[in-house]
N, C-alpha and C. Protein backbone atom coordinates (compact mmCIF):
# COMPACT_ATOMS: atom_id res chain seq x y z
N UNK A 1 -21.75 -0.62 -15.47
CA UNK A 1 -23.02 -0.75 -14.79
C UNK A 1 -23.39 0.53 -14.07
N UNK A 2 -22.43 1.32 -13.53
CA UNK A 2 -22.88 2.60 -13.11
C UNK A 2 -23.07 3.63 -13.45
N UNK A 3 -22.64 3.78 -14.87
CA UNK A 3 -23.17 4.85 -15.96
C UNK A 3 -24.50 4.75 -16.38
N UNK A 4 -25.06 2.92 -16.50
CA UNK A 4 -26.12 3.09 -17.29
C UNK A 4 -26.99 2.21 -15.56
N UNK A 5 -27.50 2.77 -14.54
CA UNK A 5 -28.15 2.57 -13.63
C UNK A 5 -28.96 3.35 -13.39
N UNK A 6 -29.14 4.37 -14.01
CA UNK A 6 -30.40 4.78 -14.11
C UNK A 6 -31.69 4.49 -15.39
N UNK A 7 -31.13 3.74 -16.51
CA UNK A 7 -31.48 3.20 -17.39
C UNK A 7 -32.48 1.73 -17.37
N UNK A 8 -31.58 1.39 -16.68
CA UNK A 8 -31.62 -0.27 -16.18
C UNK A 8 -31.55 -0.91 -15.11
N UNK A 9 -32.11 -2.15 -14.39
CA UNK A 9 -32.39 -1.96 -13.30
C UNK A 9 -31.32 -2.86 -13.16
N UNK A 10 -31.02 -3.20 -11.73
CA UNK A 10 -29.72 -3.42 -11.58
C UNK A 10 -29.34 -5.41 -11.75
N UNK A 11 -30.32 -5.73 -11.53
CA UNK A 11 -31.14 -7.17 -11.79
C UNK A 11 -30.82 -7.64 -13.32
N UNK A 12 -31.18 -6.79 -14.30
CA UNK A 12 -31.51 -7.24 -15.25
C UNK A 12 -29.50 -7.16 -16.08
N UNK A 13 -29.03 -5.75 -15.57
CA UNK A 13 -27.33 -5.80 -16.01
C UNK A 13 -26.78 -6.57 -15.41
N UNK A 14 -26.95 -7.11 -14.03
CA UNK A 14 -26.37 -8.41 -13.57
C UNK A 14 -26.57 -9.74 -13.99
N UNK A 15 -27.41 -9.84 -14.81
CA UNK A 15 -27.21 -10.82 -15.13
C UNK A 15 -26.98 -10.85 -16.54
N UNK A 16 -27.18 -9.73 -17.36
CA UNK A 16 -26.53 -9.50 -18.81
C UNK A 16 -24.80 -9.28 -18.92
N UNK A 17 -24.87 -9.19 -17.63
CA UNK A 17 -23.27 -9.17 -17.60
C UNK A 17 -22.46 -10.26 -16.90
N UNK A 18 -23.32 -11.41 -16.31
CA UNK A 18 -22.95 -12.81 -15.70
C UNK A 18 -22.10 -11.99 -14.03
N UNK A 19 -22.81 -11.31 -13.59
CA UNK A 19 -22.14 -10.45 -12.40
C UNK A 19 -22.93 -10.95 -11.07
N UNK A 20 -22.66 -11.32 -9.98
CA UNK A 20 -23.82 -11.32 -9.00
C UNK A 20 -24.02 -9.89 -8.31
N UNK A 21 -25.13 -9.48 -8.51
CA UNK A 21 -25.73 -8.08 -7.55
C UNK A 21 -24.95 -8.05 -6.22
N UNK A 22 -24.85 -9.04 -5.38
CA UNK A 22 -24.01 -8.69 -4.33
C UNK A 22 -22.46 -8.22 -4.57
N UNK A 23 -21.99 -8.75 -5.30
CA UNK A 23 -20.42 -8.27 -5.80
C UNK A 23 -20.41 -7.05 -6.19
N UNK A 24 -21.68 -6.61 -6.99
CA UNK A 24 -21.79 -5.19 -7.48
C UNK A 24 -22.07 -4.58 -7.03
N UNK A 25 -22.81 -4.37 -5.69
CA UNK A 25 -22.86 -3.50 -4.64
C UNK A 25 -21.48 -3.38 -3.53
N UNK A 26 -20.87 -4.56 -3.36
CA UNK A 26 -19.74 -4.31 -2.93
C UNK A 26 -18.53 -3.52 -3.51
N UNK A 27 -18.36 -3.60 -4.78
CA UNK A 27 -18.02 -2.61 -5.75
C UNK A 27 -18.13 -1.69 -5.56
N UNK A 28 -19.46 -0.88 -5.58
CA UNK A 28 -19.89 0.44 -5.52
C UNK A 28 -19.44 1.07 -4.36
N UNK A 29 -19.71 -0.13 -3.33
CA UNK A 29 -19.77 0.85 -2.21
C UNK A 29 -17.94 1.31 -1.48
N UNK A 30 -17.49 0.25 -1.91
CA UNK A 30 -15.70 0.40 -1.64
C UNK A 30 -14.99 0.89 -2.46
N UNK A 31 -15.65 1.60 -3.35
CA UNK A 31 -14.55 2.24 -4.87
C UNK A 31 -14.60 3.64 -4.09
N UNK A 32 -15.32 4.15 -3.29
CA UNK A 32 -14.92 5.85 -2.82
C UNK A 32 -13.63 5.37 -1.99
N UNK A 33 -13.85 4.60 -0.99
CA UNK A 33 -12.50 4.95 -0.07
C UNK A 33 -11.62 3.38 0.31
N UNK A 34 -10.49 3.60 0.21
CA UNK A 34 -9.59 1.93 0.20
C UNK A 34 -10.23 1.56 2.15
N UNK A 35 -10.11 0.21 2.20
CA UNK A 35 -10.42 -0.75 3.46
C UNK A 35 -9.36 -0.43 3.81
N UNK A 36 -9.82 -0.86 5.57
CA UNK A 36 -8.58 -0.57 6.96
C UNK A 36 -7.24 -1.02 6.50
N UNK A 37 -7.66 -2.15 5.65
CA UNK A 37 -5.76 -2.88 5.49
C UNK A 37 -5.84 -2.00 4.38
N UNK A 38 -5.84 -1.07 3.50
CA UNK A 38 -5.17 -0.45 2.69
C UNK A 38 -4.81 0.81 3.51
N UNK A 39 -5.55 1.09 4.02
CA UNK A 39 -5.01 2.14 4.47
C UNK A 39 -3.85 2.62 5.43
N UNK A 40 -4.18 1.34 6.32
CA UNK A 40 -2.93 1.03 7.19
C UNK A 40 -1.64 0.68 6.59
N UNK A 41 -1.59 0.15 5.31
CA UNK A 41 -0.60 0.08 4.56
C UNK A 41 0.35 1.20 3.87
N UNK A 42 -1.00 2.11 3.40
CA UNK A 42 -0.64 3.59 3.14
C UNK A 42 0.11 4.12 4.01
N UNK A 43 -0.15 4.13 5.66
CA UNK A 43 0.27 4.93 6.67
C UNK A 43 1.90 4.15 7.16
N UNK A 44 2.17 2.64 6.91
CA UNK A 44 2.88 2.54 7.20
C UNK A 44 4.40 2.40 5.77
N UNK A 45 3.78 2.70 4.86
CA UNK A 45 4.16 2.75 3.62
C UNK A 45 5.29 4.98 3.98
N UNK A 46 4.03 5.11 4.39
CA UNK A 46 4.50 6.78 4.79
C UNK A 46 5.42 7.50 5.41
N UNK A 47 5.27 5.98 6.76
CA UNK A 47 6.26 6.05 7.86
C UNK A 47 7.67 5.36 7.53
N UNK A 48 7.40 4.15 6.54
CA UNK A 48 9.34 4.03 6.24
C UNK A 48 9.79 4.77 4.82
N UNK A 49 8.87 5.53 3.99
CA UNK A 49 9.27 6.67 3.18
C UNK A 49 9.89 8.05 4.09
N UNK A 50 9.60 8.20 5.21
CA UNK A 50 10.15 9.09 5.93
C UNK A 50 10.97 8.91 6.77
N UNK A 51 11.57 7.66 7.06
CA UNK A 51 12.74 6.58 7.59
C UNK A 51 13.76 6.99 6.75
N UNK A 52 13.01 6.42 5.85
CA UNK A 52 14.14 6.48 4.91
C UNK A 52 15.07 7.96 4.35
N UNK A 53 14.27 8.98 3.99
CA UNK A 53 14.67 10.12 3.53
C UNK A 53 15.37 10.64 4.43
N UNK A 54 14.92 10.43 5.97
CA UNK A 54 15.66 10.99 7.17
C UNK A 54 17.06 10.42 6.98
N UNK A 55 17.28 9.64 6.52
CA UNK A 55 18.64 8.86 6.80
C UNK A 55 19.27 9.26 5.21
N UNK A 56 18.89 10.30 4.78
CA UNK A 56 19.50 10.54 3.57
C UNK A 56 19.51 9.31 2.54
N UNK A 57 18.67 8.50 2.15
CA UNK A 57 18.60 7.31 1.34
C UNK A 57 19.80 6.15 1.46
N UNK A 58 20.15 6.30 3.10
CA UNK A 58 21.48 5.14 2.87
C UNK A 58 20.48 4.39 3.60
N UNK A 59 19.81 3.95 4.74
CA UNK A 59 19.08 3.27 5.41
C UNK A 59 18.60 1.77 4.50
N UNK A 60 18.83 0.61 5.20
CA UNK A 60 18.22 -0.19 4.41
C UNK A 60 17.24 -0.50 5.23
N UNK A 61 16.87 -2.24 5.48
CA UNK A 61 15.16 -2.41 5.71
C UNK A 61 15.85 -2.70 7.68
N UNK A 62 16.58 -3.31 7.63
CA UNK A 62 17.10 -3.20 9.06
C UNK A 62 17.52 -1.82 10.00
N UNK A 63 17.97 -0.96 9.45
CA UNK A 63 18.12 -0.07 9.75
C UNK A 63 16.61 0.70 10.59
N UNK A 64 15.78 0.81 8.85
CA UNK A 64 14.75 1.24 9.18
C UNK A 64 13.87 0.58 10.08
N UNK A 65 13.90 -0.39 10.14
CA UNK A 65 13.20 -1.19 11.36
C UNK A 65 13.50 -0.91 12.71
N UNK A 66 14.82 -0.39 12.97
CA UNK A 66 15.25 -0.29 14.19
C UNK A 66 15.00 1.49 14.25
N UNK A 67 14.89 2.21 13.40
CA UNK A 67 14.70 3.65 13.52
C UNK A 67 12.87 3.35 14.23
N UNK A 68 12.19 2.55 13.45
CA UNK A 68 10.72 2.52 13.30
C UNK A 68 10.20 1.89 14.95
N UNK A 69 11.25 1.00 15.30
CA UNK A 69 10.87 0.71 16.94
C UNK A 69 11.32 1.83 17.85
N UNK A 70 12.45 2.69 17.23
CA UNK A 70 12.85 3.52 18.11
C UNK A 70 11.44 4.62 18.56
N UNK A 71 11.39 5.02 17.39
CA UNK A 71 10.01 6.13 17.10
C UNK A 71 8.78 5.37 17.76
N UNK A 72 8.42 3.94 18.24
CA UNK A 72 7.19 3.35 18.38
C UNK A 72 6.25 2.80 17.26
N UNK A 73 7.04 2.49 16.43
CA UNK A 73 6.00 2.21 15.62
C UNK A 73 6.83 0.77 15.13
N UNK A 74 6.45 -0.49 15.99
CA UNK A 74 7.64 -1.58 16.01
C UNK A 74 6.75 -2.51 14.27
N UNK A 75 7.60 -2.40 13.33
CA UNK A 75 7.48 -3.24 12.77
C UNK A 75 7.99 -4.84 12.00
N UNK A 76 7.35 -5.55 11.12
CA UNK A 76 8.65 -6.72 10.59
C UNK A 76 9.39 -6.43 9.88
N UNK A 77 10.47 -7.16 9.56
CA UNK A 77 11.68 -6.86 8.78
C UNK A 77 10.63 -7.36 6.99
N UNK A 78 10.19 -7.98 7.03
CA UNK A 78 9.83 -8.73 5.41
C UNK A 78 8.57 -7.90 5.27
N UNK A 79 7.63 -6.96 5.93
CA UNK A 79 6.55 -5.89 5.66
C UNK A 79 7.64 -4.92 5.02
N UNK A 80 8.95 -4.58 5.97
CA UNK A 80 9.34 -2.85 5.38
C UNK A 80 9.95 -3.37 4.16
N UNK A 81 10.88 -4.63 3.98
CA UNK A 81 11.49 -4.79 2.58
C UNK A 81 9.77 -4.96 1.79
N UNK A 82 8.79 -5.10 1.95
CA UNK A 82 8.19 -5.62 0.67
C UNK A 82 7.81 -3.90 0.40
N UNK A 83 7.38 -3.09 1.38
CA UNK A 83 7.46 -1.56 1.39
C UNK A 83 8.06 -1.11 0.59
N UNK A 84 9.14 -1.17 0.81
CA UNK A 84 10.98 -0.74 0.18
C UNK A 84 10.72 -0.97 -1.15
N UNK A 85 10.12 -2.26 -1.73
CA UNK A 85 10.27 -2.94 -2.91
C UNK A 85 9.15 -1.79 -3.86
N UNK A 86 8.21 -1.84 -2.97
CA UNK A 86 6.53 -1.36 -3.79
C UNK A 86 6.78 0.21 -4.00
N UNK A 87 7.99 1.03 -3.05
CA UNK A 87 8.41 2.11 -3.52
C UNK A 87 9.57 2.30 -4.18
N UNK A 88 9.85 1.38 -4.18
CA UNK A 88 11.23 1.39 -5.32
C UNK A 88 11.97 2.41 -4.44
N UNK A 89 12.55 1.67 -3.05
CA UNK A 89 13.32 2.87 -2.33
C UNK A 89 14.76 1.66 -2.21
N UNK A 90 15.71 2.31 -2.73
CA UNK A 90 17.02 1.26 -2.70
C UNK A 90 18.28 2.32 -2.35
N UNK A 91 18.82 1.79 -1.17
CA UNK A 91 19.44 2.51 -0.26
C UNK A 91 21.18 2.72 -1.22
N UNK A 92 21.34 4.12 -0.96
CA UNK A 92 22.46 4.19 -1.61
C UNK A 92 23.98 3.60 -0.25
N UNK A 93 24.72 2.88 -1.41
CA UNK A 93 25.60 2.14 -0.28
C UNK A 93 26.94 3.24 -1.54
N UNK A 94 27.94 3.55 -0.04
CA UNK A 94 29.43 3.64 -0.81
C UNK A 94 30.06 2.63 -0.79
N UNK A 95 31.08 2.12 -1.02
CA UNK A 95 32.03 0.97 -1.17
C UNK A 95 33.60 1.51 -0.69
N UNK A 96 34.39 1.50 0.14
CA UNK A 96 35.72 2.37 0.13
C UNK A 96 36.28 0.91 -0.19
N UNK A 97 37.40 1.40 -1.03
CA UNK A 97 38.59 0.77 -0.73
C UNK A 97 39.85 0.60 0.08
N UNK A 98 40.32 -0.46 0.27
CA UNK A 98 41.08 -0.02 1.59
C UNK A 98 42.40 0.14 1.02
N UNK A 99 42.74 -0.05 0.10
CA UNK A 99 43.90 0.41 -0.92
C UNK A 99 43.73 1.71 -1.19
């Protein structure tokens, strides 16, 4: 619809395309920049990617939670694991034996 809007009026592709005009202006107007909750997600997405690296990739989601209140920035334990998950950040663990 936004290639051919200068062609056609916007009335007539909304409804050749079963679209309501209000949805399609909402479209338009939110495709330049993501909403507050994306973005805030971004920023806190940023802040346990840099949790994490600080701690040399052993840090898991507890860890980082308690680094993330330390710094002020208090978050939940099930936000940073779903974080963790959406960056595919998985904490390297050693194992010793005691033998």
């Amino acid at each position: 619809m936004l290639q051919h809007s200068g062609q056609f009026s916007t009335v007539r592709m909304a409804s050749v395309l079963q679209v309501s005009r209000s949805g399609y202006h909402r479209w338009a107007k939110g495709r330049h920049e993501p909403n507050l909750r994306a973005q805030k997600q971004l920023m806190r997405d940023q802040l346990i990617l840099d949790a994490f690296q600080r701690s040399k990739s052993r840090s898991g989601a507890r860890r980082i939670q308690k680094d993330l209140e330390d710094d002020g920035y208090p978050c939940c334990l099930k936000t940073i694991r779903a974080s963790m998950k959406r960056q595919n950040l998985v904490p390297n663990v050693t194992v010793t034996c005691p033998n």
